[in-house]
PDB file of N, CA and C in Angstrom:
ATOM      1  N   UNK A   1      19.631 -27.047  51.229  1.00  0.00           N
ATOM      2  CA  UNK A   1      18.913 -25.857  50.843  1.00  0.00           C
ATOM      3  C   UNK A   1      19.683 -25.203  49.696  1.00  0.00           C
ATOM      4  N   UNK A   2      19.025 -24.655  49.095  1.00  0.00           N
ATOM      5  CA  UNK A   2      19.916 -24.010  47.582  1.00  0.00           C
ATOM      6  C   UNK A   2      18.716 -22.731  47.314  1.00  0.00           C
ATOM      7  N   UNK A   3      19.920 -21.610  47.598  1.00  0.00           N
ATOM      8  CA  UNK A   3      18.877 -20.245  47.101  1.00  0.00           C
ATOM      9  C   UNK A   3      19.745 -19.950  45.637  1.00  0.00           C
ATOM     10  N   UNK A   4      18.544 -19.348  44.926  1.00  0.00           N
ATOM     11  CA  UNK A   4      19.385 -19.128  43.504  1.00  0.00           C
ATOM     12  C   UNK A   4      18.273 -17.373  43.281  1.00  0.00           C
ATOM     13  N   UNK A   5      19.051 -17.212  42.504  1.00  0.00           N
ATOM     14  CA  UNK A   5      18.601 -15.301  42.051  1.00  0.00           C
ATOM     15  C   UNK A   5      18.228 -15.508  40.466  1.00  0.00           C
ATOM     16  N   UNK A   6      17.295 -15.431  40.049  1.00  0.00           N
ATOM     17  CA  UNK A   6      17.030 -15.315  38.709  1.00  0.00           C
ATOM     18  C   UNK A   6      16.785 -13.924  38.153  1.00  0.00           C
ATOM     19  N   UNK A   7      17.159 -13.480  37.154  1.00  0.00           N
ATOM     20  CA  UNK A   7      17.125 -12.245  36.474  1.00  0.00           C
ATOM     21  C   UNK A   7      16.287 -12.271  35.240  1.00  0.00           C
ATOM     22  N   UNK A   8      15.067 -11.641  35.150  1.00  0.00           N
ATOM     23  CA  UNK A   8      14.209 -11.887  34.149  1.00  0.00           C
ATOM     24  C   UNK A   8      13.862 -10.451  33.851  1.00  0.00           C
ATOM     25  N   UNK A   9      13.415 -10.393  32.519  1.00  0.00           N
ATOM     26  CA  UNK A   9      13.231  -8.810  32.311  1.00  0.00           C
ATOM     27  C   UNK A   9      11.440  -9.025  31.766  1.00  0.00           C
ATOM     28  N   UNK A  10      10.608  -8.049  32.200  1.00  0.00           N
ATOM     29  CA  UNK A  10       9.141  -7.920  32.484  1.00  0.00           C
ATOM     30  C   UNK A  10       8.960  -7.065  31.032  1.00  0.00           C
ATOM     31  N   UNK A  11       8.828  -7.257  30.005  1.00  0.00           N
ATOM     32  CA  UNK A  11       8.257  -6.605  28.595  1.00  0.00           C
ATOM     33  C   UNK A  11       6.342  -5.931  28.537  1.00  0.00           C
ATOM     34  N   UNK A  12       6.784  -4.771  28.683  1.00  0.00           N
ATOM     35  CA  UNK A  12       5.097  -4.392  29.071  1.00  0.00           C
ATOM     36  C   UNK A  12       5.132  -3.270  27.503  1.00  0.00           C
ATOM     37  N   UNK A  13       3.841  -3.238  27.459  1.00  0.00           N
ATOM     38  CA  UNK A  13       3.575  -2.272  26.045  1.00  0.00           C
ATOM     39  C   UNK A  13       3.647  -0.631  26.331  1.00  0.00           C
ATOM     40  N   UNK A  14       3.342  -0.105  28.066  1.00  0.00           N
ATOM     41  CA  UNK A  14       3.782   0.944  27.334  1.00  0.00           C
ATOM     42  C   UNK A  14       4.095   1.808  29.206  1.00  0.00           C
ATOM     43  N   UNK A  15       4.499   3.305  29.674  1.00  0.00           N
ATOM     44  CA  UNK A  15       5.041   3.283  30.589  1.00  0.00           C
ATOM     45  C   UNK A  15       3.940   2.911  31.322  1.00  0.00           C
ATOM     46  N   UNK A  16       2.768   2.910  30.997  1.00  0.00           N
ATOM     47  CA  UNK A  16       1.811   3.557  32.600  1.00  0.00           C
ATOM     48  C   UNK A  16       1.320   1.800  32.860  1.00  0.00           C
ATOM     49  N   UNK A  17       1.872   0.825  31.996  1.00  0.00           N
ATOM     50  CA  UNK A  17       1.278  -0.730  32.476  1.00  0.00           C
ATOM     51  C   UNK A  17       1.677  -0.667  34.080  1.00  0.00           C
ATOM     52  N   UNK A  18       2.912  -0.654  34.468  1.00  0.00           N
ATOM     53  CA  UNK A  18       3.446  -1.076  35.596  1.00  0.00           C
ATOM     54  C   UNK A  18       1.929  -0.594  36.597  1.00  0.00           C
ATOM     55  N   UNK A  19       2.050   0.855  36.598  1.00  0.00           N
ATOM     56  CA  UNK A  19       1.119   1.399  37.522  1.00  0.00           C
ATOM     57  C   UNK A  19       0.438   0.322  37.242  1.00  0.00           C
ATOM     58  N   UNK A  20      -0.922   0.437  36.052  1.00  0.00           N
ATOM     59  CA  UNK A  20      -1.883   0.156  36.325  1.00  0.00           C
ATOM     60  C   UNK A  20      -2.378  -1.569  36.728  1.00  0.00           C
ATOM     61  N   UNK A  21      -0.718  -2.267  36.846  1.00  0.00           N
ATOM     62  CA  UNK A  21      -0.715  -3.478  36.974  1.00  0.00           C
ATOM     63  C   UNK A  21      -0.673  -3.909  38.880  1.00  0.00           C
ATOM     64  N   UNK A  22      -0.603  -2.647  39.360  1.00  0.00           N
ATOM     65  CA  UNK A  22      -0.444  -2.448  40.701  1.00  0.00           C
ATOM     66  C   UNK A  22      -1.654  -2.273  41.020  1.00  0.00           C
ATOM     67  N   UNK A  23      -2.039  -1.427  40.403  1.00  0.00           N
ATOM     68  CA  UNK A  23      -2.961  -0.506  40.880  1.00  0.00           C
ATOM     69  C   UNK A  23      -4.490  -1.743  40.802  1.00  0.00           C
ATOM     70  N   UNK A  24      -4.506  -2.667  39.644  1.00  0.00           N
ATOM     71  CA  UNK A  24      -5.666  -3.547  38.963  1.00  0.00           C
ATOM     72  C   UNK A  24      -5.318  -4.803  39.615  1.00  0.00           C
ATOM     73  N   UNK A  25      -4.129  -4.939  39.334  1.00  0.00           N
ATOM     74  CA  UNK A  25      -3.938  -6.731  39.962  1.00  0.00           C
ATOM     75  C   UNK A  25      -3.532  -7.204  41.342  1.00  0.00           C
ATOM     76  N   UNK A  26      -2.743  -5.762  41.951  1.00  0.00           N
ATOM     77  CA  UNK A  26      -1.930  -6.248  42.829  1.00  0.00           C
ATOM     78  C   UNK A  26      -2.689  -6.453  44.454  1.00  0.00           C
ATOM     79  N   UNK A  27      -2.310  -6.593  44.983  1.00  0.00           N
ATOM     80  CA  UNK A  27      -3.227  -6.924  46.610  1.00  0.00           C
ATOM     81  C   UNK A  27      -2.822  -5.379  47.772  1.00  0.00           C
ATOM     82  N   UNK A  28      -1.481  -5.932  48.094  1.00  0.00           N
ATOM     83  CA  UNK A  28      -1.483  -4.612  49.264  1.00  0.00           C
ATOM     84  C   UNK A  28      -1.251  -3.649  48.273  1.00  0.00           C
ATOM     85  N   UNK A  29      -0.649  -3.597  47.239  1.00  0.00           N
ATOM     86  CA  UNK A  29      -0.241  -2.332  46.666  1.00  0.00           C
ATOM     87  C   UNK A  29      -1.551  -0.945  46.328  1.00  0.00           C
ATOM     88  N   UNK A  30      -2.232  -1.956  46.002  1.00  0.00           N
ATOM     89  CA  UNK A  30      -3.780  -1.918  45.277  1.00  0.00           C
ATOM     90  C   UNK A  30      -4.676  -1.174  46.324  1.00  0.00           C
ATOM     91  N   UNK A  31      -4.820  -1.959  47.546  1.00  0.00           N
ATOM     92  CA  UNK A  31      -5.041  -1.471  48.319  1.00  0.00           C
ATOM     93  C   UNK A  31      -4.775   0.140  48.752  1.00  0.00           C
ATOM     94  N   UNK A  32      -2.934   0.048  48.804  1.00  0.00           N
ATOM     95  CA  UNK A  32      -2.583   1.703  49.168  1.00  0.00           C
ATOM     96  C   UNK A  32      -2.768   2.618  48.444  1.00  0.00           C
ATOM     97  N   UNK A  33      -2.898   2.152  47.049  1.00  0.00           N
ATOM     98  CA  UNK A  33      -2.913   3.154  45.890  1.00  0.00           C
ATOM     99  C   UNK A  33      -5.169   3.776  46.449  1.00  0.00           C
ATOM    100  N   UNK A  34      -5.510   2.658  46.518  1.00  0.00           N
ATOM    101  CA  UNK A  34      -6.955   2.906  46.220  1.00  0.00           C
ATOM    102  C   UNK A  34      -7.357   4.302  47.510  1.00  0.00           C
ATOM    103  N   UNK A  35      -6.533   4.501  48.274  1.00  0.00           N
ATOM    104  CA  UNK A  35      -7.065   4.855  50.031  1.00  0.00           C
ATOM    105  C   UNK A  35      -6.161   6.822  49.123  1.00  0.00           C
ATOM    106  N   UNK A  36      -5.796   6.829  48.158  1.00  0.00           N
ATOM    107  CA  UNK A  36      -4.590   8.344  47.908  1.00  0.00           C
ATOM    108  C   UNK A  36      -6.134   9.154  47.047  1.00  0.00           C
ATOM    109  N   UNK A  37      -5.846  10.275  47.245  1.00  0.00           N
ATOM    110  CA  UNK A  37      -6.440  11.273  46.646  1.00  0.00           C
ATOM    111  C   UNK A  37      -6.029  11.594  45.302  1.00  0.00           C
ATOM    112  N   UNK A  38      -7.240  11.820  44.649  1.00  0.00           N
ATOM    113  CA  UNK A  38      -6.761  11.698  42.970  1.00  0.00           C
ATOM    114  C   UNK A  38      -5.498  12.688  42.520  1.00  0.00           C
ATOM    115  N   UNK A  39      -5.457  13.889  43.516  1.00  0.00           N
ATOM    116  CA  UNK A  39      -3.845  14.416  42.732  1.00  0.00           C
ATOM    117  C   UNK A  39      -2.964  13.860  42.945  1.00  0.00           C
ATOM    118  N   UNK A  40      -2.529  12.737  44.569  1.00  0.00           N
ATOM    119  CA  UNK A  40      -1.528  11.944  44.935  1.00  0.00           C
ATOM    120  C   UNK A  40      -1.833  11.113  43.735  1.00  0.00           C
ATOM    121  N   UNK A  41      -2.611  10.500  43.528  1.00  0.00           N
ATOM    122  CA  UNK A  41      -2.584   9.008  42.470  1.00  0.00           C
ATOM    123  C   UNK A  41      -2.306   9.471  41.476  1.00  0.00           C
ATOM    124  N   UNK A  42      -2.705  10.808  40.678  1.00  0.00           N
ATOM    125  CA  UNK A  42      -1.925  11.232  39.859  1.00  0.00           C
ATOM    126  C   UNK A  42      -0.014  11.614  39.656  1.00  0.00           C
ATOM    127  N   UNK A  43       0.202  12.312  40.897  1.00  0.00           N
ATOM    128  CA  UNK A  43       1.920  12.056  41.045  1.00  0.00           C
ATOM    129  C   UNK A  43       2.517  10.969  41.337  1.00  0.00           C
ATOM    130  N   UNK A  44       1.459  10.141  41.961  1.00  0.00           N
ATOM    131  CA  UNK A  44       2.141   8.502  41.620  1.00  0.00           C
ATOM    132  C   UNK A  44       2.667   7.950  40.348  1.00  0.00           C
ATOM    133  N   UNK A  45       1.469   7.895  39.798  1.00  0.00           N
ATOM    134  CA  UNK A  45       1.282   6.888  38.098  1.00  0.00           C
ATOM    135  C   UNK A  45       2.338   7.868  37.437  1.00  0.00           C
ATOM    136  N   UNK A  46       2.658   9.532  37.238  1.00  0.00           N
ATOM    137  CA  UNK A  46       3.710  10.152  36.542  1.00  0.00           C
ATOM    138  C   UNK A  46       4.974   9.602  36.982  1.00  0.00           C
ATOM    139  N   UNK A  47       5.106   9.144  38.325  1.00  0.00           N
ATOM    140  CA  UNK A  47       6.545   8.859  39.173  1.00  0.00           C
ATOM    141  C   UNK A  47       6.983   7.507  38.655  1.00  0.00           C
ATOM    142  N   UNK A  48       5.795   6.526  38.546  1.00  0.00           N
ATOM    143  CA  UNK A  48       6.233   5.531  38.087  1.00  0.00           C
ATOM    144  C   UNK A  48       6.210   4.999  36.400  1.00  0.00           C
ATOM    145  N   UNK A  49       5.408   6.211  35.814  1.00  0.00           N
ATOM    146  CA  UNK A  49       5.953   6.003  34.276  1.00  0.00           C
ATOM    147  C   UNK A  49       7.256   7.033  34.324  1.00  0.00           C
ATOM    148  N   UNK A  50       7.693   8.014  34.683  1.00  0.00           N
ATOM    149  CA  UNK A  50       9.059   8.254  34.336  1.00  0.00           C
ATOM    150  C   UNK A  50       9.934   7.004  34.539  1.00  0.00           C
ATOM    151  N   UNK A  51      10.137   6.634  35.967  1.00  0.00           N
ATOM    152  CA  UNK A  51      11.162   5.518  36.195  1.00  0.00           C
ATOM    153  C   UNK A  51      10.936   4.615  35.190  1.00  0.00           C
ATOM    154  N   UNK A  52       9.780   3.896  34.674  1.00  0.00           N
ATOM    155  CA  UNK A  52       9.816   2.824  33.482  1.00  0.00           C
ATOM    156  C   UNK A  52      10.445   3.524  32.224  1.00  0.00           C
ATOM    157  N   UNK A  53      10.450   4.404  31.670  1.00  0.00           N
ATOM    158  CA  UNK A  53      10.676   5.131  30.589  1.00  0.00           C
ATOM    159  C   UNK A  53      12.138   4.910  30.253  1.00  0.00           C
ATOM    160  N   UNK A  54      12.954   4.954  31.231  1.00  0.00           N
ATOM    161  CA  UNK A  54      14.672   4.697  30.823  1.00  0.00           C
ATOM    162  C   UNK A  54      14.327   3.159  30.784  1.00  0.00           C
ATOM    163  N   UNK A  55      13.782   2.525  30.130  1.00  0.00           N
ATOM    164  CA  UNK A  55      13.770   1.158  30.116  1.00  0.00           C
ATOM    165  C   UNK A  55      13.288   0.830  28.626  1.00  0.00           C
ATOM    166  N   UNK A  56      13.127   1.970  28.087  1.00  0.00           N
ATOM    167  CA  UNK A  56      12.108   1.896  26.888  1.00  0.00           C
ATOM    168  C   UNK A  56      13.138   0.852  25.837  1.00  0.00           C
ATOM    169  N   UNK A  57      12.535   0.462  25.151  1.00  0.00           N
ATOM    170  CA  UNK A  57      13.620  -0.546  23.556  1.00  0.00           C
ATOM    171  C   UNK A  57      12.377  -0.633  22.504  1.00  0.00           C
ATOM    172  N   UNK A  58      12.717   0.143  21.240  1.00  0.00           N
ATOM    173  CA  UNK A  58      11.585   0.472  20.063  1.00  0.00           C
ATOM    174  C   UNK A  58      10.202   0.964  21.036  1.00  0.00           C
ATOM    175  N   UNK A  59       9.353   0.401  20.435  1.00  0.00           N
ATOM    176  CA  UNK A  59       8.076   1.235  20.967  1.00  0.00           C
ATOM    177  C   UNK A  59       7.467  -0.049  22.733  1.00  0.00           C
ATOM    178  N   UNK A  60       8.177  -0.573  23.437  1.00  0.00           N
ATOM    179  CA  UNK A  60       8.161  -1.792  24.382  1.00  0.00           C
ATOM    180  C   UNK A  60       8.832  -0.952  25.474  1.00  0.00           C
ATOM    181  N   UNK A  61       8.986  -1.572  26.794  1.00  0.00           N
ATOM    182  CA  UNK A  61       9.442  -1.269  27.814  1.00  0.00           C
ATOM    183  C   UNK A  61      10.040  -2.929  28.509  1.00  0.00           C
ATOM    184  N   UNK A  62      10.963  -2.949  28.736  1.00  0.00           N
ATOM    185  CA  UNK A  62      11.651  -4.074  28.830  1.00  0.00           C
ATOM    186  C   UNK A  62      12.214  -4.112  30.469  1.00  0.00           C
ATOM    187  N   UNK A  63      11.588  -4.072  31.430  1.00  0.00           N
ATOM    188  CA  UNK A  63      11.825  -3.960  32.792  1.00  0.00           C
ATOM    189  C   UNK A  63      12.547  -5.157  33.513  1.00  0.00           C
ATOM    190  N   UNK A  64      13.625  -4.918  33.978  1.00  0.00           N
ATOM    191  CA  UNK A  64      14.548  -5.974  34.672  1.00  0.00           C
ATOM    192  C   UNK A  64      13.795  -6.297  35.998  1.00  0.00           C
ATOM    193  N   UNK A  65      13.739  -7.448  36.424  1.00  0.00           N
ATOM    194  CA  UNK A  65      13.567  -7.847  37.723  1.00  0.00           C
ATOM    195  C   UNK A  65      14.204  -9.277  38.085  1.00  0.00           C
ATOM    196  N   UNK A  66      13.953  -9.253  39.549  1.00  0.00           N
ATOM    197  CA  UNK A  66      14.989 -10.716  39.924  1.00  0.00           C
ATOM    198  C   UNK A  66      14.104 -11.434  41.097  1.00  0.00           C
ATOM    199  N   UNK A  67      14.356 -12.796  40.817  1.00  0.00           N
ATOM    200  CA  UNK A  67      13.377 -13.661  41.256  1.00  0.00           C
ATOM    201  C   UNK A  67      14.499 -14.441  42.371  1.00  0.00           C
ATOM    202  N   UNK A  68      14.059 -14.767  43.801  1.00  0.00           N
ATOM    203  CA  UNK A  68      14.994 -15.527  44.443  1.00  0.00           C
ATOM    204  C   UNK A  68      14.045 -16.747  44.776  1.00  0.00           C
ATOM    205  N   UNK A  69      14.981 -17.563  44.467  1.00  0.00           N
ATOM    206  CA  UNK A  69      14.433 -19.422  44.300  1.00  0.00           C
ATOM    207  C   UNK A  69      15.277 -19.852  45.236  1.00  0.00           C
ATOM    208  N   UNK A  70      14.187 -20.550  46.431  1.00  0.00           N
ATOM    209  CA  UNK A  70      14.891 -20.870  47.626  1.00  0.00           C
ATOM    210  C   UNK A  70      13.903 -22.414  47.517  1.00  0.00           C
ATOM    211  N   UNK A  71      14.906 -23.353  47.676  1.00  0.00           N
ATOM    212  CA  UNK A  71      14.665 -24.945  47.671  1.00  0.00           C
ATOM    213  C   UNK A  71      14.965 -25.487  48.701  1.00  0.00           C
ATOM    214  N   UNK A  72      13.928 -26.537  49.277  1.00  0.00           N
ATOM    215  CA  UNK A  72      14.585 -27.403  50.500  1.00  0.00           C
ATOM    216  C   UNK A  72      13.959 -28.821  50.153  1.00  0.00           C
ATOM    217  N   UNK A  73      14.699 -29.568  50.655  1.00  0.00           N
ATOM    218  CA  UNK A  73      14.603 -31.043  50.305  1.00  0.00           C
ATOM    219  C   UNK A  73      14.493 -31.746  51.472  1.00  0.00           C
ATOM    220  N   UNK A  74      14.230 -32.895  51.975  1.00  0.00           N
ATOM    221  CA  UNK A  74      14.401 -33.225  52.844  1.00  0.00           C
ATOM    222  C   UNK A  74      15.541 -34.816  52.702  1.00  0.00           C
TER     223      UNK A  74
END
């Protein structure tokens, strides 16, 4: 078995992608977001474009994430 951690950084065009990549593509997330009342979904999408924002590089958002790669062979 061999687990490995990959570190990849997610380049989106601008803060509010993340949300709306949750909010449009994602399954359970999508789900929880859809069930909030429009002022909650509004302090959501602000909560999560601030946090993207310290990520900013020129006019891009360059978001770190990490991938764990777990292999088995027989």
């Amino acid at each position: 078995m061999s687990f490995q951690t990959h570190l990849v950084e997610w380049n989106v065009p601008t803060a509010r992608y993340l949300f709306e990549a949750e909010r449009d593509a994602g399954v359970r997330t999508a789900g929880l977001l859809a069930r909030q009342t429009s002022d909650r979904l509004d302090t959501i999408m602000r909560a999560i474009e601030n946090g993207v924002r310290r990520y900013a590089k020129g006019d891009r958002f360059i978001i770190p994430m990490a991938a764990h790669i777990i292999m088995i062979s027989k």
